[in-house]
N, C-alpha and C. Protein backbone atom coordinates (compact mmCIF):
# COMPACT_ATOMS: atom_id res chain seq x y z
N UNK A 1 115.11 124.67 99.13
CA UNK A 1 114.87 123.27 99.44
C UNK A 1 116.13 122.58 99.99
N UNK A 2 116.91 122.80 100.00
CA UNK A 2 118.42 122.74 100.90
C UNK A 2 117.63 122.35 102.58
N UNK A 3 118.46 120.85 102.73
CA UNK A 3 118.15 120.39 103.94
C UNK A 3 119.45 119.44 104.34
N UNK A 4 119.60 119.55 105.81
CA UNK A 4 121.08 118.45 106.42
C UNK A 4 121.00 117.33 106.22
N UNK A 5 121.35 116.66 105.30
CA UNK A 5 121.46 115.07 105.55
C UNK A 5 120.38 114.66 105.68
N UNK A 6 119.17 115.11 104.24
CA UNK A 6 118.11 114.58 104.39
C UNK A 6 118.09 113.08 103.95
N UNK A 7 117.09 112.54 104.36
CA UNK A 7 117.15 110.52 104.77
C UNK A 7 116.38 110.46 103.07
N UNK A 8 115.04 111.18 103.16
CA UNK A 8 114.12 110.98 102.02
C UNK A 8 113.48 112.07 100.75
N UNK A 9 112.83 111.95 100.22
CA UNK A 9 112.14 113.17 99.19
C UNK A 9 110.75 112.80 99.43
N UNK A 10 110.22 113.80 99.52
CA UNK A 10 108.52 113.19 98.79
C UNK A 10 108.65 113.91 97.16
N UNK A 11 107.53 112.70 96.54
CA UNK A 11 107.83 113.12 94.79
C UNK A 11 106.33 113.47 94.43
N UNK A 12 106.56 113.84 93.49
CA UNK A 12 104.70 113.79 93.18
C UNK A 12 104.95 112.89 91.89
N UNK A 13 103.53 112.56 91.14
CA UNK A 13 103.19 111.74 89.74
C UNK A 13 104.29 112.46 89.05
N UNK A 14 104.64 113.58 88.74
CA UNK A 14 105.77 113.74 87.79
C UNK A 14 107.63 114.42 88.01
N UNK A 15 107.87 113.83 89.24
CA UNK A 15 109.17 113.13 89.52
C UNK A 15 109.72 114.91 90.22
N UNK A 16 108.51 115.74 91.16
CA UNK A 16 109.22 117.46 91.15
C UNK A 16 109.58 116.73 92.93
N UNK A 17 109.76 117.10 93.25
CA UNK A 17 110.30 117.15 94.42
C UNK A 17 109.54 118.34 95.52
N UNK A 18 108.53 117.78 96.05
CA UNK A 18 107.34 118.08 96.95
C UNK A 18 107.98 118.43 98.70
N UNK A 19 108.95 117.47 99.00
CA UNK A 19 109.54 117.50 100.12
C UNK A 19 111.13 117.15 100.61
N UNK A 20 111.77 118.06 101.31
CA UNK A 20 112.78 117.14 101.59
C UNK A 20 112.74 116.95 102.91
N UNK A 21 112.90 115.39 103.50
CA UNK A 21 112.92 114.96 104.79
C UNK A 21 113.94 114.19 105.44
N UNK A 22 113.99 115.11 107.10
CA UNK A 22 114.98 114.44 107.71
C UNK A 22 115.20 112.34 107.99
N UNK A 23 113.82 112.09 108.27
CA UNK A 23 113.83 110.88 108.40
C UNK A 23 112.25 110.26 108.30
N UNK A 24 112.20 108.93 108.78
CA UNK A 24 110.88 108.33 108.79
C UNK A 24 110.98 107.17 109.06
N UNK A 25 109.66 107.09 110.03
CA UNK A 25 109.56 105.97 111.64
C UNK A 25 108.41 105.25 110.49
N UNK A 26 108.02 103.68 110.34
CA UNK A 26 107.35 102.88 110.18
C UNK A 26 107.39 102.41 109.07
N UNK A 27 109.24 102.99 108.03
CA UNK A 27 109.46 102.12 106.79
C UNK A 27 109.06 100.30 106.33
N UNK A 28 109.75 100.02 108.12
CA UNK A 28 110.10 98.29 108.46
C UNK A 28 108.58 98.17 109.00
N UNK A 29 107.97 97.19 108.32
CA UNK A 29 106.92 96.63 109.27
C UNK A 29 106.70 95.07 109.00
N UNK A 30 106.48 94.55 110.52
CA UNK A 30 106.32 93.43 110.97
C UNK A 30 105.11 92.65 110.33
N UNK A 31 105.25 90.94 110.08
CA UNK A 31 104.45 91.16 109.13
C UNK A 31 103.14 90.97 110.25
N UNK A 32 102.33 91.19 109.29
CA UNK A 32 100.86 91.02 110.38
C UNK A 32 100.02 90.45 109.40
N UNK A 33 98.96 89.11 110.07
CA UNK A 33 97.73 89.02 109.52
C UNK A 33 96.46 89.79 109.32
N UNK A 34 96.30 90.57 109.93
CA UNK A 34 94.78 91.53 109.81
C UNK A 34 95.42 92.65 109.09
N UNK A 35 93.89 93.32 108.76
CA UNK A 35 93.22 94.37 107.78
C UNK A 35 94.00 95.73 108.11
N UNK A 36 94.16 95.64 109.19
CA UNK A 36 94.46 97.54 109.61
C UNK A 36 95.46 98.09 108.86
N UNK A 37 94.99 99.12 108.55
CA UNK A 37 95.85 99.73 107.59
C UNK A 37 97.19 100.69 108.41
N UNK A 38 98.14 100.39 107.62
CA UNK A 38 99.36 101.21 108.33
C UNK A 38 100.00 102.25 107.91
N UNK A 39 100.69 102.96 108.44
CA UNK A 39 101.14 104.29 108.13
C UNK A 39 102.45 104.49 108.74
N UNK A 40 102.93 105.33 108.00
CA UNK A 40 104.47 106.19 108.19
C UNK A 40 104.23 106.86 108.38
N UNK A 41 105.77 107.74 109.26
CA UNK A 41 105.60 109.10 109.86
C UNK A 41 107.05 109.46 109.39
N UNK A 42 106.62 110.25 108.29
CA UNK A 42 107.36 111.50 107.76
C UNK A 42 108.17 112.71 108.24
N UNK A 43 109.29 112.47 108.71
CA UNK A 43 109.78 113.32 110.03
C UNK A 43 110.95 114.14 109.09
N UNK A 44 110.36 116.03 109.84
CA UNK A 44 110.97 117.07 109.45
C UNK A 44 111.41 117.28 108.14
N UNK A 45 110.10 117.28 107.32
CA UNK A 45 109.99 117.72 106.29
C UNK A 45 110.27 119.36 105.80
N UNK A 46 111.12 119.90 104.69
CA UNK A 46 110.66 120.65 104.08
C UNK A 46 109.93 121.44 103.17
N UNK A 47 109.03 121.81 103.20
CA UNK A 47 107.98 122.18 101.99
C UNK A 47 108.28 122.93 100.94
N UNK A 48 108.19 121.94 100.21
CA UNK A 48 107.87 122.67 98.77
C UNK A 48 106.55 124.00 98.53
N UNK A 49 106.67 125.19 97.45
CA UNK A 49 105.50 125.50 97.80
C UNK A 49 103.88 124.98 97.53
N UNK A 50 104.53 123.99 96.47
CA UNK A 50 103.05 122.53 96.47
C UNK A 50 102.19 122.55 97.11
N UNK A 51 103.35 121.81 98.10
CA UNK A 51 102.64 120.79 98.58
C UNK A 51 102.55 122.03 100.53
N UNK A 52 103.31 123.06 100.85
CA UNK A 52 102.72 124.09 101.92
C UNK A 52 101.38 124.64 101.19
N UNK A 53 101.08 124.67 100.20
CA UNK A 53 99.89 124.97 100.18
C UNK A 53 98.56 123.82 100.09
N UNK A 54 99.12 122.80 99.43
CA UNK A 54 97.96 121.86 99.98
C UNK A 54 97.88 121.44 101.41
N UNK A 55 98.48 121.38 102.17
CA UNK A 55 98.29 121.62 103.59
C UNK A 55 97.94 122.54 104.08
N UNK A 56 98.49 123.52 103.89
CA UNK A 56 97.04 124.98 104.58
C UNK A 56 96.07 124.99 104.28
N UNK A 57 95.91 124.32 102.94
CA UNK A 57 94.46 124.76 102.23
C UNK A 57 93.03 123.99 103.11
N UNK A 58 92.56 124.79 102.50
CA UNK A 58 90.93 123.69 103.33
C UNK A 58 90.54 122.85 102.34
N UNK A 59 89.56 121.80 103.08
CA UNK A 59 89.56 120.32 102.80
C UNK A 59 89.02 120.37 101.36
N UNK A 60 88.24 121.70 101.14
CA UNK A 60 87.48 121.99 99.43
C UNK A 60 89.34 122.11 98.40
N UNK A 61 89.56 122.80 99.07
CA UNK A 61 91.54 123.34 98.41
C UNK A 61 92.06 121.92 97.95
N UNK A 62 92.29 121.16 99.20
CA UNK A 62 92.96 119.63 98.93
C UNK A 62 91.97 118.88 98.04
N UNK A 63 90.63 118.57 97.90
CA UNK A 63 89.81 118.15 96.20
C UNK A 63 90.01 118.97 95.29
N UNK A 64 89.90 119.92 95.37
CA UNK A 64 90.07 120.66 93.84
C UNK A 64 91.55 120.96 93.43
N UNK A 65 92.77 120.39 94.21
CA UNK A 65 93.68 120.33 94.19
C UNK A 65 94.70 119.08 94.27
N UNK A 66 94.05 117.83 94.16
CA UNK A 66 95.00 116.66 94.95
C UNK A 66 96.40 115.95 94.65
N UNK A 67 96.79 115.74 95.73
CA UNK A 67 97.79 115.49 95.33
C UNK A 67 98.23 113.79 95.15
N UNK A 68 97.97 113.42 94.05
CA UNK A 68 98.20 111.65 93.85
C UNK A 68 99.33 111.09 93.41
N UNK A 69 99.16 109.67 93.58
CA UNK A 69 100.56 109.23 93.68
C UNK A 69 101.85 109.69 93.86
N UNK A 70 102.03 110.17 95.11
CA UNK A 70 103.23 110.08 95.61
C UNK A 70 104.01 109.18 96.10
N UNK A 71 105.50 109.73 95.89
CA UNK A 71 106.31 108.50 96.38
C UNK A 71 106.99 108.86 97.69
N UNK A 72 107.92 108.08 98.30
CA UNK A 72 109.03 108.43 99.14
C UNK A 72 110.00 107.58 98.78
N UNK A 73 110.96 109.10 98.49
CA UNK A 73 112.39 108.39 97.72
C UNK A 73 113.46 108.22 99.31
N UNK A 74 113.80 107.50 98.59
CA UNK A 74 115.03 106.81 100.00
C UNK A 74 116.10 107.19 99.55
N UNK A 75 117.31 108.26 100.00
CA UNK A 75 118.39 108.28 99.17
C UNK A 75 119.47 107.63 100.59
N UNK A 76 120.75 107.54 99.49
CA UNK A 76 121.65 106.99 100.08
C UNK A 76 122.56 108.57 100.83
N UNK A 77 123.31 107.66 101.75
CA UNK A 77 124.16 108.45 102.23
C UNK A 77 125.39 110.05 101.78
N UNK A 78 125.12 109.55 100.54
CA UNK A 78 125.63 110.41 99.54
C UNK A 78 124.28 111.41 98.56
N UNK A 79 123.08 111.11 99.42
CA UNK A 79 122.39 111.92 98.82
C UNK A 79 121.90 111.33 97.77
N UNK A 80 122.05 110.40 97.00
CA UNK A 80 121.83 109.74 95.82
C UNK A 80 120.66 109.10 96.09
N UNK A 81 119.20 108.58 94.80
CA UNK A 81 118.16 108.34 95.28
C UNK A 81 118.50 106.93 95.02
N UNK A 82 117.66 106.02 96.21
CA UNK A 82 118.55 104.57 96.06
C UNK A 82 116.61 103.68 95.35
N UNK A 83 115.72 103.86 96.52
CA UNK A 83 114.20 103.19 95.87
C UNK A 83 113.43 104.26 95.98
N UNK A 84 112.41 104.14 95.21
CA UNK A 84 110.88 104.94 95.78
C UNK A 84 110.02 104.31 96.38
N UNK A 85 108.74 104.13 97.40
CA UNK A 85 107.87 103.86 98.24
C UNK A 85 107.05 104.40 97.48
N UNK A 86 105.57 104.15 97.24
CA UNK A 86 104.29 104.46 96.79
C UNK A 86 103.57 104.86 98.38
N UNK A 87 103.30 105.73 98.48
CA UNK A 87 102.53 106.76 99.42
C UNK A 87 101.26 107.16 99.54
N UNK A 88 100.26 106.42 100.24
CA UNK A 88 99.04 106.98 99.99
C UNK A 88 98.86 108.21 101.17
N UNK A 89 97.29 108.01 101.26
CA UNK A 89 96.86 109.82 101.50
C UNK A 89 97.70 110.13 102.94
N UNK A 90 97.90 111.40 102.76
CA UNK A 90 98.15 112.23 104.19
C UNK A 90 96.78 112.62 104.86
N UNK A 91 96.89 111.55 106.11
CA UNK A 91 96.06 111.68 106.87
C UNK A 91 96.15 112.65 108.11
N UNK A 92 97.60 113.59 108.18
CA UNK A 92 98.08 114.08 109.41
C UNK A 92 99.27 115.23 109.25
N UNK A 93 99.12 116.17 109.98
CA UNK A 93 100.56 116.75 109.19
C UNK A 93 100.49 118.05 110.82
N UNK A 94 101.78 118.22 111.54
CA UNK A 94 102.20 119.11 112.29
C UNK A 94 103.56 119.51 112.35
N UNK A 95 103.39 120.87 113.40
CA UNK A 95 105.14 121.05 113.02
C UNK A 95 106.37 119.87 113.64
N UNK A 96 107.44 119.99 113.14
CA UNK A 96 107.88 118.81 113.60
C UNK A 96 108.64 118.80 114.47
N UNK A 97 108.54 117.67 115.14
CA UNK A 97 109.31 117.55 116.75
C UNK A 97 110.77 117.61 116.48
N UNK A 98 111.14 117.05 115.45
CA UNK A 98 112.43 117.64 114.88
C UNK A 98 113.55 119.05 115.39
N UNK A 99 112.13 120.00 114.28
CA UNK A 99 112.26 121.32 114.12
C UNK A 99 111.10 122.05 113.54
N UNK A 100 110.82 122.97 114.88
CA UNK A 100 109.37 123.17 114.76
C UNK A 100 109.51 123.96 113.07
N UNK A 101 110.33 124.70 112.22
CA UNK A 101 109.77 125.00 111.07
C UNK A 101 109.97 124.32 110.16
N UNK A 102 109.88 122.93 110.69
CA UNK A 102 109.88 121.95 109.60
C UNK A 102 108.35 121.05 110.15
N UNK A 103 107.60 120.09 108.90
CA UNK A 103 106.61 119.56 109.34
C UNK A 103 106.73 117.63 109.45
N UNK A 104 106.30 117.35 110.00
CA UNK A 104 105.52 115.86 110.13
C UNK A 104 104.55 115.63 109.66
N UNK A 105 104.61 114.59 108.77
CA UNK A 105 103.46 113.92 108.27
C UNK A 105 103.24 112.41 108.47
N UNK A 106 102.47 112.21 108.67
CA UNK A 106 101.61 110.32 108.72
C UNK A 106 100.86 110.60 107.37
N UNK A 107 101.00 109.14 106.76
CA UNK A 107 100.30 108.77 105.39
C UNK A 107 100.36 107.32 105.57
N UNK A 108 99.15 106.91 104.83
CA UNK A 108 99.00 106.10 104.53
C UNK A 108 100.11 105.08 104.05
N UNK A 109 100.24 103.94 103.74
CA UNK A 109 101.98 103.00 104.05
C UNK A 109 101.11 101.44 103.49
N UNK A 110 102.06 100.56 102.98
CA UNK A 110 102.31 99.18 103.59
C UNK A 110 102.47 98.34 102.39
N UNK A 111 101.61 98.49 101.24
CA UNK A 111 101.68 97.61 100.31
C UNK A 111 103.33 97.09 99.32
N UNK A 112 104.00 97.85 99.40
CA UNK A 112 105.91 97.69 99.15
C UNK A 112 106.57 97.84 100.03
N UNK A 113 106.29 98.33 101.13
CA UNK A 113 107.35 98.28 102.25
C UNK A 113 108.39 97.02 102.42
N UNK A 114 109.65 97.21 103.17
CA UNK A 114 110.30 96.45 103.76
C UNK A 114 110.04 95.69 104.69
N UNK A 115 110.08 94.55 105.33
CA UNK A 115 109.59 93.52 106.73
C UNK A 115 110.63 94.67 107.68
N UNK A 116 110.22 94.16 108.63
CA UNK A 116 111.43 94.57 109.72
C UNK A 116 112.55 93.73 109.81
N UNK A 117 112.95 92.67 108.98
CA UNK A 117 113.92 91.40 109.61
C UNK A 117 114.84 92.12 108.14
N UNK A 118 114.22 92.44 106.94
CA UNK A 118 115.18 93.34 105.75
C UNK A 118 116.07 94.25 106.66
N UNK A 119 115.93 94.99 107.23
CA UNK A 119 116.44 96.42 107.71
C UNK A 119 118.08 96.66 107.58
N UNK A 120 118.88 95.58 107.98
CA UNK A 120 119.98 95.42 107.84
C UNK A 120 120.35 95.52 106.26
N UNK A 121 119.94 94.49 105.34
CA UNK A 121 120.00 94.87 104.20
C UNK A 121 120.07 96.39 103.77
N UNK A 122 119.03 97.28 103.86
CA UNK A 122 118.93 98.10 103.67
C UNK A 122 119.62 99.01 103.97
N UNK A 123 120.02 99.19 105.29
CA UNK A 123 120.82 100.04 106.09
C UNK A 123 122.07 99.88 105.39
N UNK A 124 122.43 98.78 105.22
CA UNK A 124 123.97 98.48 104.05
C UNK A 124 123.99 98.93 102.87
N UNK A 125 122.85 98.91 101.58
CA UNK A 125 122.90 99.51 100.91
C UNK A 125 122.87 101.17 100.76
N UNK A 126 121.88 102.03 102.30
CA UNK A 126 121.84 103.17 102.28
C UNK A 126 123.47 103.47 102.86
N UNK A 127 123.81 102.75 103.22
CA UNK A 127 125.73 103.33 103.87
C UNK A 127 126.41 103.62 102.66
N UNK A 128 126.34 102.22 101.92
CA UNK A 128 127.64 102.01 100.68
C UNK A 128 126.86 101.59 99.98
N UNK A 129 126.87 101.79 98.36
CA UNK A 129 126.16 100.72 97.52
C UNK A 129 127.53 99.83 97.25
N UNK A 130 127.14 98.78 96.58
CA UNK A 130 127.84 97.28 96.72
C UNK A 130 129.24 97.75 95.51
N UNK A 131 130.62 97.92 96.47
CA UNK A 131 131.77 97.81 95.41
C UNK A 131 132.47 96.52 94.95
N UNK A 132 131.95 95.49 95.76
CA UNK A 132 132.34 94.14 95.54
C UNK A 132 131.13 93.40 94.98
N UNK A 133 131.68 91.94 94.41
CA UNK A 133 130.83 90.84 93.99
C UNK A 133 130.38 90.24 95.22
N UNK A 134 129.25 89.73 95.18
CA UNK A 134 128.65 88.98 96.45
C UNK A 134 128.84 89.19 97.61
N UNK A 135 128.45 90.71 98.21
CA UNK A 135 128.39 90.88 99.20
C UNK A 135 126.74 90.79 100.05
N UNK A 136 126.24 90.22 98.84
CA UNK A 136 124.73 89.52 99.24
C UNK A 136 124.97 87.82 100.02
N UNK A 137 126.44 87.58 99.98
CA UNK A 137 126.40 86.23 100.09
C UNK A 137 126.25 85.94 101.55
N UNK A 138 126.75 87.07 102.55
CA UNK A 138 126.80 86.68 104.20
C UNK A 138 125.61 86.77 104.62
N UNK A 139 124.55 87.25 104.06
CA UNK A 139 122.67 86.85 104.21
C UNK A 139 122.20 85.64 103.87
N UNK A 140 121.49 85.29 105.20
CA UNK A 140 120.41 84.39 104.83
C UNK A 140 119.51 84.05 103.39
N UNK A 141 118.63 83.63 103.58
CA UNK A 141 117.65 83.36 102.23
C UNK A 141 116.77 84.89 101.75
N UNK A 142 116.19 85.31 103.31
CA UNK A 142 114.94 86.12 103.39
C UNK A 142 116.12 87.41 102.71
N UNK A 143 117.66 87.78 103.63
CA UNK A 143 118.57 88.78 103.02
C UNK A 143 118.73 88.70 101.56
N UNK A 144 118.90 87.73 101.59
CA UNK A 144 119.74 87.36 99.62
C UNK A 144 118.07 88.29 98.95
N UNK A 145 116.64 87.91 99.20
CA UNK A 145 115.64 87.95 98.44
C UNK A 145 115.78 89.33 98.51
N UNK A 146 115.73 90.02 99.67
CA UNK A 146 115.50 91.58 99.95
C UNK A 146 116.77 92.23 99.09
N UNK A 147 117.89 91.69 99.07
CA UNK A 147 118.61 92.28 98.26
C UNK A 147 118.40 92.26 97.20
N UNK A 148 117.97 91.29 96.16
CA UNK A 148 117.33 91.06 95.12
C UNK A 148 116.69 92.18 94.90
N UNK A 149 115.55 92.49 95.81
CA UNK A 149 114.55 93.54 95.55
C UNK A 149 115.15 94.76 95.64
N UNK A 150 116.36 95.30 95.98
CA UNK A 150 116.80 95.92 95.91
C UNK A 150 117.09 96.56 94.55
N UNK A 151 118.12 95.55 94.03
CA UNK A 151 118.96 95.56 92.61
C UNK A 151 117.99 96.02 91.97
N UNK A 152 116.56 95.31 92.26
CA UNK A 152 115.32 95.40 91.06
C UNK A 152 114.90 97.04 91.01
N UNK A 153 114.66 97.44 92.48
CA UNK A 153 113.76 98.65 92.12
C UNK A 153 114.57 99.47 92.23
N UNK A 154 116.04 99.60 92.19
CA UNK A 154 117.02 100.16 93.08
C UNK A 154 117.09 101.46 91.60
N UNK A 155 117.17 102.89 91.48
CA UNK A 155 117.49 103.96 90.52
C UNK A 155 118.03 103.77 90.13
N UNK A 156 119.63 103.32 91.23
CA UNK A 156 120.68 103.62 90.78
C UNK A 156 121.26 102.53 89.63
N UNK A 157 119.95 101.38 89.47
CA UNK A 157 120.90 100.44 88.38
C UNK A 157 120.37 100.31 87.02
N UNK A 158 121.91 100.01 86.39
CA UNK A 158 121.54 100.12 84.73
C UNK A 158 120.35 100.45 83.89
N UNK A 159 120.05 101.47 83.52
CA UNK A 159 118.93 102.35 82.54
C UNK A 159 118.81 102.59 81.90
N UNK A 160 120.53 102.67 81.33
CA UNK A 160 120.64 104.12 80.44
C UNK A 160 120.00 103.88 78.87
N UNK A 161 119.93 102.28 78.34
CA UNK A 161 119.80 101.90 77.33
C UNK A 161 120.93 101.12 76.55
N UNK A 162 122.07 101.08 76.73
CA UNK A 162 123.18 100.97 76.17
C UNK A 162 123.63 99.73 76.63
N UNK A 163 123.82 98.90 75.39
CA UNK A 163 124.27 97.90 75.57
C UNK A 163 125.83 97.70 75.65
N UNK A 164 126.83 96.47 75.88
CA UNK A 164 128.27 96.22 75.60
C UNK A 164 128.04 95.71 73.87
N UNK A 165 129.26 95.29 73.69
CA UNK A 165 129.30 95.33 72.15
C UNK A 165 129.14 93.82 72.25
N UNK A 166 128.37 93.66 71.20
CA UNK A 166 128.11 91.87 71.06
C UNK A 166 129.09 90.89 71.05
N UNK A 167 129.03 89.78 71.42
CA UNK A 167 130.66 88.63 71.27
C UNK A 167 131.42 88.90 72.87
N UNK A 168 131.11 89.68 73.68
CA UNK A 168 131.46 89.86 74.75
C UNK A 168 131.53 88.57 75.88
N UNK A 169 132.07 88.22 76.54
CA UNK A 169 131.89 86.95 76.98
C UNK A 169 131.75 87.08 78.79
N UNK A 170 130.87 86.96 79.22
CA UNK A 170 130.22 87.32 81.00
C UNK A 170 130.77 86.11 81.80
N UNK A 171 131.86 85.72 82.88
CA UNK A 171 131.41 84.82 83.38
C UNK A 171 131.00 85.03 84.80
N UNK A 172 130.37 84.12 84.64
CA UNK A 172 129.47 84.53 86.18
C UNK A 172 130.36 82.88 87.11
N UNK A 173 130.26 83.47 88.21
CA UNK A 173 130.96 82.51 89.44
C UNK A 173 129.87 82.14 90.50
N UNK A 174 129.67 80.94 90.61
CA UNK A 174 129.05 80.18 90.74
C UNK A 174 129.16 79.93 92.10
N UNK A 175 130.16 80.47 92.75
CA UNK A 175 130.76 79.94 93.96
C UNK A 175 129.43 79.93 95.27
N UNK A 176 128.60 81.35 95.44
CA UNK A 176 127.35 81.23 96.68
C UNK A 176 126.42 81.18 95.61
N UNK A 177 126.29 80.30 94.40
CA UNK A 177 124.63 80.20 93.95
C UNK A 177 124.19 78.74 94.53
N UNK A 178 123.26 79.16 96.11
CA UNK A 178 122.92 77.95 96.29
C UNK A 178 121.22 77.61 96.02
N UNK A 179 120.52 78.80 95.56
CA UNK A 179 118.86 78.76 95.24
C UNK A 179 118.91 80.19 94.22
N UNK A 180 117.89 80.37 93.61
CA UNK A 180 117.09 81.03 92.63
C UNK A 180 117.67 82.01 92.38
N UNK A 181 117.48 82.80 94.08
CA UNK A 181 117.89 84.64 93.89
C UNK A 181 119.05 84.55 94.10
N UNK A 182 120.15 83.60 94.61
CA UNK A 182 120.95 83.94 94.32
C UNK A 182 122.19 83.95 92.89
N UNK A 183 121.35 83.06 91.97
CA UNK A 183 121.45 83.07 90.74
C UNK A 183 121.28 84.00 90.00
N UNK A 184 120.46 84.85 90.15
CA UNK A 184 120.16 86.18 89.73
C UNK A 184 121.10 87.15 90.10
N UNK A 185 121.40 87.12 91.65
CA UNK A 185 121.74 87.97 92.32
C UNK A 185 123.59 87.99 91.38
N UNK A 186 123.88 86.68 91.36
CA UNK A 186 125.44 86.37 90.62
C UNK A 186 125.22 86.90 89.41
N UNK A 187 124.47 86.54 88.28
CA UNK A 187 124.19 86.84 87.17
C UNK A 187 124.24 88.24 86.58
N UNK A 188 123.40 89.28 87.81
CA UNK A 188 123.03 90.78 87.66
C UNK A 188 124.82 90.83 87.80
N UNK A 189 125.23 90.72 88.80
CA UNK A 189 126.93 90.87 89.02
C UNK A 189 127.97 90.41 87.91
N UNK A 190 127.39 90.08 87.15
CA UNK A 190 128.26 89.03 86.07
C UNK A 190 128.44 89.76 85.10
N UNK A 191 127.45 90.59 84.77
CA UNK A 191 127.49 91.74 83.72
C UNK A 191 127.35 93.33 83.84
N UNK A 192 126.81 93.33 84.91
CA UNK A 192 126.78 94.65 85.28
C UNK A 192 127.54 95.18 86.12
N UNK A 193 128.58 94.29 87.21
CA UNK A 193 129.01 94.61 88.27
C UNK A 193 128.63 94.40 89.27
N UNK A 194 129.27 95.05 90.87
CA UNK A 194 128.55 94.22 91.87
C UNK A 194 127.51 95.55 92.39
N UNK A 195 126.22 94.84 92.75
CA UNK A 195 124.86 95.20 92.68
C UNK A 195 124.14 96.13 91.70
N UNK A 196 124.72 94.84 90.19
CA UNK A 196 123.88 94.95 89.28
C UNK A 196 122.90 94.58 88.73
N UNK A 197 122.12 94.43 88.23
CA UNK A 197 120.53 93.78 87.67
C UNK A 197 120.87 93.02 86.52
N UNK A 198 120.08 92.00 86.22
CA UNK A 198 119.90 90.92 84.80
C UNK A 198 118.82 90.43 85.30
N UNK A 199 117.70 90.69 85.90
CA UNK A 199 116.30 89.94 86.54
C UNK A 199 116.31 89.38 87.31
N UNK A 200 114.93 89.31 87.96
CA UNK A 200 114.72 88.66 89.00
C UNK A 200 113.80 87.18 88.91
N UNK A 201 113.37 87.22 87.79
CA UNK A 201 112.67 85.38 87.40
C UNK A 201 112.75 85.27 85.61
N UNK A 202 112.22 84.55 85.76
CA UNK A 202 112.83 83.93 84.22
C UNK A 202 112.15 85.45 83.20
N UNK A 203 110.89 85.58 83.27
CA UNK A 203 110.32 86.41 82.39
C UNK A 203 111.41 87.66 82.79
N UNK A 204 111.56 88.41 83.71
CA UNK A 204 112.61 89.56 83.86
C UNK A 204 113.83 88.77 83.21
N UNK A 205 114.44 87.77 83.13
CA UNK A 205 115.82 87.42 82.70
C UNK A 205 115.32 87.52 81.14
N UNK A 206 114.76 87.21 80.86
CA UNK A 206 114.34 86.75 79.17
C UNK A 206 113.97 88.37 78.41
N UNK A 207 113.59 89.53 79.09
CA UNK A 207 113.63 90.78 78.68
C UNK A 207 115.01 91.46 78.67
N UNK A 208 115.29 90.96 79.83
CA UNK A 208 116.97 91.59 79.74
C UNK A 208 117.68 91.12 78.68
N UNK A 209 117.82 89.55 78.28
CA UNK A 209 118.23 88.99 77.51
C UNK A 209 117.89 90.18 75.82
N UNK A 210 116.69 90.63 75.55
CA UNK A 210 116.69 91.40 74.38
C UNK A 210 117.31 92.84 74.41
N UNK A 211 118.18 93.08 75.04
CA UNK A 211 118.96 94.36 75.53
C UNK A 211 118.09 95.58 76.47
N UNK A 212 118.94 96.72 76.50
CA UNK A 212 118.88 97.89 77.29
C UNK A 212 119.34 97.33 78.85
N UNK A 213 119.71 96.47 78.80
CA UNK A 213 120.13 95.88 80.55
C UNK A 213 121.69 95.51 80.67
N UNK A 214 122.62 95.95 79.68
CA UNK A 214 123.80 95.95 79.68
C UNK A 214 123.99 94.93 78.48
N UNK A 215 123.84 94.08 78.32
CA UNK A 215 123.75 92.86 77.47
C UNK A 215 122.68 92.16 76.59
N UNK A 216 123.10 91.69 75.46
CA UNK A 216 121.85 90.91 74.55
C UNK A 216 122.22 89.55 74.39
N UNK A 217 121.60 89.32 73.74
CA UNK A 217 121.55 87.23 73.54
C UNK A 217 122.54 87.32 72.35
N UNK A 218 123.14 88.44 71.61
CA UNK A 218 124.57 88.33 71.15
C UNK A 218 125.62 87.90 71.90
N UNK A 219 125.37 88.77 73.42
CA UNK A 219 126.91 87.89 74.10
C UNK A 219 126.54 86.77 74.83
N UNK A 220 127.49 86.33 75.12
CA UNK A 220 127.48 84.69 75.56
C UNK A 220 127.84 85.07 77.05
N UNK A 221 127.55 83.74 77.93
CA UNK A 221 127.94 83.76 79.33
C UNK A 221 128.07 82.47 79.67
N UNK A 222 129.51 82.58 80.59
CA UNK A 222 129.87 81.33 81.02
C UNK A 222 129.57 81.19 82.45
């Protein structure tokens, strides 16, 4: 499963690693009013033996075999997994223009995706994740939010369970909180570091507040 500078993974329901892929065209989409359903294209994939056999198989093979909820993991530049994408069906799959012994797939797409006007965001976090405080601050409103959503679904932040020791004192700097997310966005940074998590609305702040998110309502914040 060794691949160059693969962009993504496909995952299955229990986190095995189905694919590794060079890249993928239709992450960003524009927003649109109508129904039509949209799709990604999964470029120069390697197969797992999974998921090469649910693709050879015939259409009886793929029901008595299916493969549900999948994701597409986005890793960073370092290989590291940064979000997952929820993936519906593969409607399409050839060798890939890439490299013909690698494959292409189109699937189903759209309901978490990124807008196309995020992309920059993103592209910054897949370069570097954030070694400074407020480097969400040179974005607009729509940037600051997408970054937000970042921190939120992002792997790489705080999990582990483990809190700091109580009496600890956070201050958070106030300097770009000029609306909501970016209150959050300072806050997650205040205790966790820069592009760290503490929630994204009051109910996410008020869970964090009872620990496993770096901090409890033992420590104080200024």
């Amino acid at each position: 499963m060794d691949s160059a500078e693969p962009k993504f993974l496909l995952i299955d329901e229990d986190d095995q690693v189905l694919g590794v892929c060079l890249d993928a065209e239709g992450i960003f989409i524009e927003p649109s009013g109508g129904d039509e359903e949209l799709t990604v294209e999964i470029l120069g994939c390697l197969l797992a033996p999974r998921l090469r056999d649910y693709l050879a198989g015939s259409k009886r093979y793929r029901q008595r075999n299916p493969l549900d909820s999948l994701s597409l993991r986005m890793l960073d530049e370092a290989a590291e997994p940064l979000v997952d994408f929820c993936v519906g069906e593969m409607i399409e799959w050839r060798p890939s223009r890439l490299d013909p012994e690698r494959v292409d797939i189109v699937a189903l797409w759209g309901f978490d995706s990124p807008s196309a006007g995020a992309r920059d965001v993103w592209e910054r976090w897949r370069s570097a994740r954030p070694d400074q405080a407020a480097q969400w601050a040179v974005y607009g409103p729509e940037g600051r939010r997408e970054w937000l959503t970042i921190v939120g679904r992002s792997r790489f932040r705080r999990a582990d369970g483990v809190d700091r020791p109580a009496g600890r004192v956070y201050h958070l700097d106030g300097t770009h909180v000029t609306d909501e997310t970016s209150f959050y966005l300072a806050i997650g940074e205040a205790i966790n570091g820069p592009g760290g998590y503490f929630g994204w609305n009051l109910d996410a702040l008020d869970d964090c507040m009872y620990g496993r998110f770096g901090a409890s309502t033992a420590a104080a914040i200024r």
